[in-house]
N, C-alpha and C. Protein backbone atom coordinates (compact mmCIF):
# COMPACT_ATOMS: atom_id res chain seq x y z
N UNK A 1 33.51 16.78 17.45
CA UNK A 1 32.54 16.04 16.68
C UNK A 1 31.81 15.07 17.58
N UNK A 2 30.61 15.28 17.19
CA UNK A 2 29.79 13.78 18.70
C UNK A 2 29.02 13.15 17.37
N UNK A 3 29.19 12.09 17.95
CA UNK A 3 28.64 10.64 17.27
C UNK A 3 27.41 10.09 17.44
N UNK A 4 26.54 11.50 17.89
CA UNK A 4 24.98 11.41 17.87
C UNK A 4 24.46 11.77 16.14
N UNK A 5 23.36 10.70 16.04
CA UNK A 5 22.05 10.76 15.19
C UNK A 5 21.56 11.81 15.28
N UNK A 6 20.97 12.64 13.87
CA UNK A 6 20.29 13.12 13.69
C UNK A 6 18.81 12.83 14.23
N UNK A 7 18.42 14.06 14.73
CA UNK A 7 17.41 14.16 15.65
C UNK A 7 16.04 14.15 14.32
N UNK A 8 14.78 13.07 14.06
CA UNK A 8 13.91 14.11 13.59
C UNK A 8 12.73 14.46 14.52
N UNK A 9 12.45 15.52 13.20
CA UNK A 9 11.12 16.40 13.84
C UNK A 9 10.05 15.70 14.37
N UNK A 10 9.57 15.93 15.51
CA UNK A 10 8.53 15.73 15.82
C UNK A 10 6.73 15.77 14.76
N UNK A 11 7.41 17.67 14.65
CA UNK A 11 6.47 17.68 13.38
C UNK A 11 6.66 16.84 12.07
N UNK A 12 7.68 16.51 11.83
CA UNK A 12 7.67 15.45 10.76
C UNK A 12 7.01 13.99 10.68
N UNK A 13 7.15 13.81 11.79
CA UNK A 13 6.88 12.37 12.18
C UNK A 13 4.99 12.19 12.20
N UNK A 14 4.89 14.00 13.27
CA UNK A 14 3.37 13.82 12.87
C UNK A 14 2.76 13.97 11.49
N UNK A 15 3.61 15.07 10.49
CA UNK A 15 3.25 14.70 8.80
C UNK A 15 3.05 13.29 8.39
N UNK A 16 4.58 12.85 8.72
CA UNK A 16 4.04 11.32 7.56
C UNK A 16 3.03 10.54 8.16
N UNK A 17 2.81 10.60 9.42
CA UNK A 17 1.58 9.93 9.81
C UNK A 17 0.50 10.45 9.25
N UNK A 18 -0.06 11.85 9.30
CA UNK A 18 -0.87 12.03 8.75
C UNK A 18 -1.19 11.47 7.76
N UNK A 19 -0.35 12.13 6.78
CA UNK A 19 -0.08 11.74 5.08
C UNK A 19 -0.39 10.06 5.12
N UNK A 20 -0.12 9.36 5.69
CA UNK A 20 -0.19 7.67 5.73
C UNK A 20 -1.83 8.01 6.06
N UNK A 21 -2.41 8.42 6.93
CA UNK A 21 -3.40 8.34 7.47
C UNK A 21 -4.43 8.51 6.37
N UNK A 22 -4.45 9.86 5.92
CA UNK A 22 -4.79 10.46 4.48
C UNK A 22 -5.24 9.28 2.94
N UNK A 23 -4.01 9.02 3.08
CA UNK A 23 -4.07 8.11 1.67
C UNK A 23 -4.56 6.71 2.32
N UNK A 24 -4.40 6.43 3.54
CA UNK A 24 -5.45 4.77 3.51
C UNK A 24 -7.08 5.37 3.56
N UNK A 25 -7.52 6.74 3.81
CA UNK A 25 -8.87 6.95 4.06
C UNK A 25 -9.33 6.95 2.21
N UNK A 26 -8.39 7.96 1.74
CA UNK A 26 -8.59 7.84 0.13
C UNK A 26 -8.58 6.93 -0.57
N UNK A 27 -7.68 5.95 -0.46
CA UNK A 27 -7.70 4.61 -0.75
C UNK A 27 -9.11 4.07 -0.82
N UNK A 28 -10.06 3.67 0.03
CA UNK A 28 -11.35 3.30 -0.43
C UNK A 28 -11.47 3.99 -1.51
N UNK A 29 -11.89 5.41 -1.17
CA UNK A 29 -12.95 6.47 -2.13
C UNK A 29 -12.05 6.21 -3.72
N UNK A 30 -11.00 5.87 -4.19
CA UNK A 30 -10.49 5.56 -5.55
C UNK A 30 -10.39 4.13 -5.82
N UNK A 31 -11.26 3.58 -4.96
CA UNK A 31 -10.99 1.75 -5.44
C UNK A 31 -12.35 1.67 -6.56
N UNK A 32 -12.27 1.73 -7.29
CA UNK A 32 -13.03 1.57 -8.74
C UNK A 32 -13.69 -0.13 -9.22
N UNK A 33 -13.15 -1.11 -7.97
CA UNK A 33 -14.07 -2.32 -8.44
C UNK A 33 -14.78 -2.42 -8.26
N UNK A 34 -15.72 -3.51 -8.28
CA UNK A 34 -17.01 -3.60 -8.20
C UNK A 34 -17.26 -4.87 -7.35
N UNK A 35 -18.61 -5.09 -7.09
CA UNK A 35 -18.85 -6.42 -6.20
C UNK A 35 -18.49 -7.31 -7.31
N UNK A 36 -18.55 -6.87 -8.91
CA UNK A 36 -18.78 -8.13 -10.05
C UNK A 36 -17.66 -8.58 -10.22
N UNK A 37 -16.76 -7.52 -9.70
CA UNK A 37 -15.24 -7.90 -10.72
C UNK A 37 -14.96 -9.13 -10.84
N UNK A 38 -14.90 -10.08 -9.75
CA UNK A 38 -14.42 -11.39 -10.18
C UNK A 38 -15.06 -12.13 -11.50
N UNK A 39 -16.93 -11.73 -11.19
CA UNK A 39 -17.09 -12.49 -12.09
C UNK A 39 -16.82 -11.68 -13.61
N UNK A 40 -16.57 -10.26 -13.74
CA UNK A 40 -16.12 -9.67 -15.26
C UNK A 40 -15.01 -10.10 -15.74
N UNK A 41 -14.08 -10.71 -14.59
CA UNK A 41 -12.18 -10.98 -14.97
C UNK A 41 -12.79 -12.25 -15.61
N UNK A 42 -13.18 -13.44 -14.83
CA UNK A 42 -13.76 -14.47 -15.17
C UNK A 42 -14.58 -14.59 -16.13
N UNK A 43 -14.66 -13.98 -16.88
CA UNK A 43 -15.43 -14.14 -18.08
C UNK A 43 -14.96 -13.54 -19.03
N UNK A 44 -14.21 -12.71 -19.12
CA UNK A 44 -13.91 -11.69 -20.35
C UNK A 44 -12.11 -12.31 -20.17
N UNK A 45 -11.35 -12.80 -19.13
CA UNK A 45 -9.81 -12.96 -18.82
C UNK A 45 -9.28 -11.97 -19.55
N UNK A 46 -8.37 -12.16 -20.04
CA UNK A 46 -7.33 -10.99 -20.23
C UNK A 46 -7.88 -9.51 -20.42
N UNK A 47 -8.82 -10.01 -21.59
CA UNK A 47 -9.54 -8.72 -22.49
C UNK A 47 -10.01 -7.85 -21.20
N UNK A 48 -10.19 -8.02 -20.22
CA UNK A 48 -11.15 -7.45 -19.17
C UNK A 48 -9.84 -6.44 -18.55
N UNK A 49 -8.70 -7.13 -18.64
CA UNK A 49 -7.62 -6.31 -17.73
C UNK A 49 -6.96 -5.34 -19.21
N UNK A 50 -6.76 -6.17 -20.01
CA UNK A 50 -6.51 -4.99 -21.01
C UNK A 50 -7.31 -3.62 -21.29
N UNK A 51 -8.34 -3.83 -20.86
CA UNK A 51 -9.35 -2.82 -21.53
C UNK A 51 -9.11 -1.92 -20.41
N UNK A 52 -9.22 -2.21 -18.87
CA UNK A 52 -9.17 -1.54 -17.77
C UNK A 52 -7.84 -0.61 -17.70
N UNK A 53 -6.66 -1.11 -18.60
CA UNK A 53 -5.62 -0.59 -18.18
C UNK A 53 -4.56 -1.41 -17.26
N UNK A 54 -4.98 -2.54 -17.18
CA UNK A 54 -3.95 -3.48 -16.60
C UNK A 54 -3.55 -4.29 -17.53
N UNK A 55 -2.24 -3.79 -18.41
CA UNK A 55 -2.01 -4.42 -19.51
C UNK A 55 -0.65 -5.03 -18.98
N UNK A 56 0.15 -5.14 -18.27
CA UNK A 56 0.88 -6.44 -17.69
C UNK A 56 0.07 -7.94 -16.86
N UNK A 57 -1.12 -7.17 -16.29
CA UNK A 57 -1.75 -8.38 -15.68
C UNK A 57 -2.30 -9.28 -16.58
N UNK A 58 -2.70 -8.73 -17.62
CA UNK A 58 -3.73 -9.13 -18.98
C UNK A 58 -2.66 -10.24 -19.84
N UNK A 59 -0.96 -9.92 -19.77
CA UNK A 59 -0.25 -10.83 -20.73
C UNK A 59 0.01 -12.08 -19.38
N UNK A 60 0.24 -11.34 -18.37
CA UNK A 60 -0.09 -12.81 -17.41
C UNK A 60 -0.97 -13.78 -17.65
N UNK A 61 -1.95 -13.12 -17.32
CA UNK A 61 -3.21 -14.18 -17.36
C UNK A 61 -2.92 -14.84 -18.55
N UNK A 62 -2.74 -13.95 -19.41
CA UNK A 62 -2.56 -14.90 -21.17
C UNK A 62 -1.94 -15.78 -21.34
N UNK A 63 -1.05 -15.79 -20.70
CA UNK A 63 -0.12 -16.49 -20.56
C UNK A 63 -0.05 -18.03 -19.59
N UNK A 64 -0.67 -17.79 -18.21
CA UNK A 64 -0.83 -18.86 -18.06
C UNK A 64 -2.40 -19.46 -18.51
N UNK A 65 -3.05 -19.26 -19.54
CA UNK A 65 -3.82 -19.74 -19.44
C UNK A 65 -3.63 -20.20 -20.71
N UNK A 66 -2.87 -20.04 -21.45
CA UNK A 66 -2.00 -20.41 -22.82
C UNK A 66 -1.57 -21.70 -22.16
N UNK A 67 -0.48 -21.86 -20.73
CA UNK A 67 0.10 -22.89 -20.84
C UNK A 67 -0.91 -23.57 -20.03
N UNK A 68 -1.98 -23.73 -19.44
CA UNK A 68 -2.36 -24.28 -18.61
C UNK A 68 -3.28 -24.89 -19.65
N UNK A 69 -4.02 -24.29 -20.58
CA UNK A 69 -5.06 -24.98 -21.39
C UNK A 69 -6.56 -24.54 -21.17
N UNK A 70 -6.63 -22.70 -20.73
CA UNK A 70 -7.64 -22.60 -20.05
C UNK A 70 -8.04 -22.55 -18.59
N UNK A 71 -7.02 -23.33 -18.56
CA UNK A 71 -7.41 -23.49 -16.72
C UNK A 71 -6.96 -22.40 -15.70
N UNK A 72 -5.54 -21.88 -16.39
CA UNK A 72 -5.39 -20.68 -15.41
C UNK A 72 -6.54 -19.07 -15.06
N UNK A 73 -7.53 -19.71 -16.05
CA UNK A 73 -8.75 -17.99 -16.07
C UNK A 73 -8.85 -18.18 -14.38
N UNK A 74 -9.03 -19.17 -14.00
CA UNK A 74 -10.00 -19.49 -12.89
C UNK A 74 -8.95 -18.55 -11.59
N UNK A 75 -7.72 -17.91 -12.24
CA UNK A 75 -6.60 -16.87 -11.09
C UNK A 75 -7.23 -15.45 -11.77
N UNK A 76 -7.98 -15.08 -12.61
CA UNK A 76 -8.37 -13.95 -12.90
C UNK A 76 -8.53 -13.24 -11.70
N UNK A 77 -9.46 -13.50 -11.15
CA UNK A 77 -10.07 -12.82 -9.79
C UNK A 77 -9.39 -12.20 -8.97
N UNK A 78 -8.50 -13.41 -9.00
CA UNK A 78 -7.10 -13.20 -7.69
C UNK A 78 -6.19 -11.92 -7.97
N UNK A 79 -6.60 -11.98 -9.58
CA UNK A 79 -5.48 -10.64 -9.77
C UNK A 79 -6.30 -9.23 -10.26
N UNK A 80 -7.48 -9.34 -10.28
CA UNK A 80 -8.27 -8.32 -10.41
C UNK A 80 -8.42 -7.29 -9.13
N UNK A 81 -8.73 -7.76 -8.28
CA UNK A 81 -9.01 -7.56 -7.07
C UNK A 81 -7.32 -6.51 -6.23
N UNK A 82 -6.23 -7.12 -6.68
CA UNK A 82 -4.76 -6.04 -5.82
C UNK A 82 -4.73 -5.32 -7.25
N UNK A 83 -4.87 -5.34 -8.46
CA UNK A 83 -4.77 -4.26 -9.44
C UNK A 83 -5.52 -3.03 -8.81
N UNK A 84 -7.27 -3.01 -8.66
CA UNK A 84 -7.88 -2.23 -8.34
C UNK A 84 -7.07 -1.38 -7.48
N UNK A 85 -7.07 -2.55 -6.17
CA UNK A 85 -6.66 -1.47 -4.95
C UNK A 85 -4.99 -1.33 -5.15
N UNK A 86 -4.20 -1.40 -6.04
CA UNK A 86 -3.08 -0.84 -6.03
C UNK A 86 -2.92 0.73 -6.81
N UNK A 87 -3.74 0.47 -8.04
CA UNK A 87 -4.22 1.90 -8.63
C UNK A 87 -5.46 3.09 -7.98
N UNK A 88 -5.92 2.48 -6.64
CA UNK A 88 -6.53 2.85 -5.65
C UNK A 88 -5.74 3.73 -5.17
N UNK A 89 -4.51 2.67 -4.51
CA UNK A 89 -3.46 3.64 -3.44
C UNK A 89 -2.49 4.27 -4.02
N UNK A 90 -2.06 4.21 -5.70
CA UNK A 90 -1.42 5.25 -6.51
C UNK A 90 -2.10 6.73 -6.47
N UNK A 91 -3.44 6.33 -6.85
CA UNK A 91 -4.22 7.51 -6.91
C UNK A 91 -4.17 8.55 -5.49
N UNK A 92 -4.38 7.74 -4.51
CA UNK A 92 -4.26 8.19 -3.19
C UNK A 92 -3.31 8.77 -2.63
N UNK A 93 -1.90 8.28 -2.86
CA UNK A 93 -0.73 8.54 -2.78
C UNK A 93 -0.64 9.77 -3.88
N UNK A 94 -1.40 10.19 -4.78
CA UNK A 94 -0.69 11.08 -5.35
C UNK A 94 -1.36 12.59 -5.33
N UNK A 95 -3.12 12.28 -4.70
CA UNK A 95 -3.43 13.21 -4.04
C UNK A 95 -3.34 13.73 -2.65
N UNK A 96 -2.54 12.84 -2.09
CA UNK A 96 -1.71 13.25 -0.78
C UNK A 96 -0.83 14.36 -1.21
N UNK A 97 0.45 14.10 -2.31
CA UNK A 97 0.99 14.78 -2.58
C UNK A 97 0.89 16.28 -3.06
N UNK A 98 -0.03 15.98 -3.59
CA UNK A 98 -0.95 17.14 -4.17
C UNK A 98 -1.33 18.19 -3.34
N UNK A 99 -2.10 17.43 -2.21
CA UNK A 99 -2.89 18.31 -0.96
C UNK A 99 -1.29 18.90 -0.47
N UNK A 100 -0.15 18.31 0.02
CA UNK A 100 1.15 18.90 0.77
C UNK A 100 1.88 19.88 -0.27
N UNK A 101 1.48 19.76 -1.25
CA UNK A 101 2.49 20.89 -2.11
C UNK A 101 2.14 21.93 -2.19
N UNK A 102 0.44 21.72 -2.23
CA UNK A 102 -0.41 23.31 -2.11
C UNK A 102 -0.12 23.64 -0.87
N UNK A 103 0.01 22.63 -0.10
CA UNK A 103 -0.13 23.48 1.56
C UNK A 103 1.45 24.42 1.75
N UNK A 104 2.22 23.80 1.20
CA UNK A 104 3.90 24.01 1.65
C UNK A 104 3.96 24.86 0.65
């Protein structure tokens, strides 16, 4: 028995790079905000993330802006903006997958 590591593939290593490579280029092409977004979060607050489909960000915001008195809208932005590009790089990530299953 030898107490060497598993060796990986070379070709593997160049896949997941690819595949990484892949989904940050896709990543733009599925980012769905806009130059406005801040000011649509900022004006509409929750209702704006509910409607989009960000219905955990939407009871946030509600929430602190429940305890703040209003004042928390003014973090809308802040959280508009990594929603987009996180459902950006879901999307991306899952037509990566997509493209490797047809291929394999």
């Amino acid at each position: 028995m030898s107490n060497t590591a598993p060796s990986t593939s070379p070709n593997l290593i160049a896949q997941a790079q690819a595949d990484k490579a892949e989904t940050a280029l896709l990543t733009d092409t599925f980012n769905e905000s806009t130059g406005l977004t801040w000011l649509w979060s900022l004006m509409f607050g929750p209702m704006y993330f509910w409607v989009h489909g960000f219905v955990g960000r939407g009871f946030l915001l509600f929430f602190l802006c429940l305890f703040t008195f209003g004042i928390g809208l003014l973090a809308a932005p802040f959280i508009a903006y990594p929603a987009w590009k996180k459902r950006a790089r879901l999307k991306a990530e899952n037509m990566t997958a997509i493209s490797r299953a047809r291929q394999g």
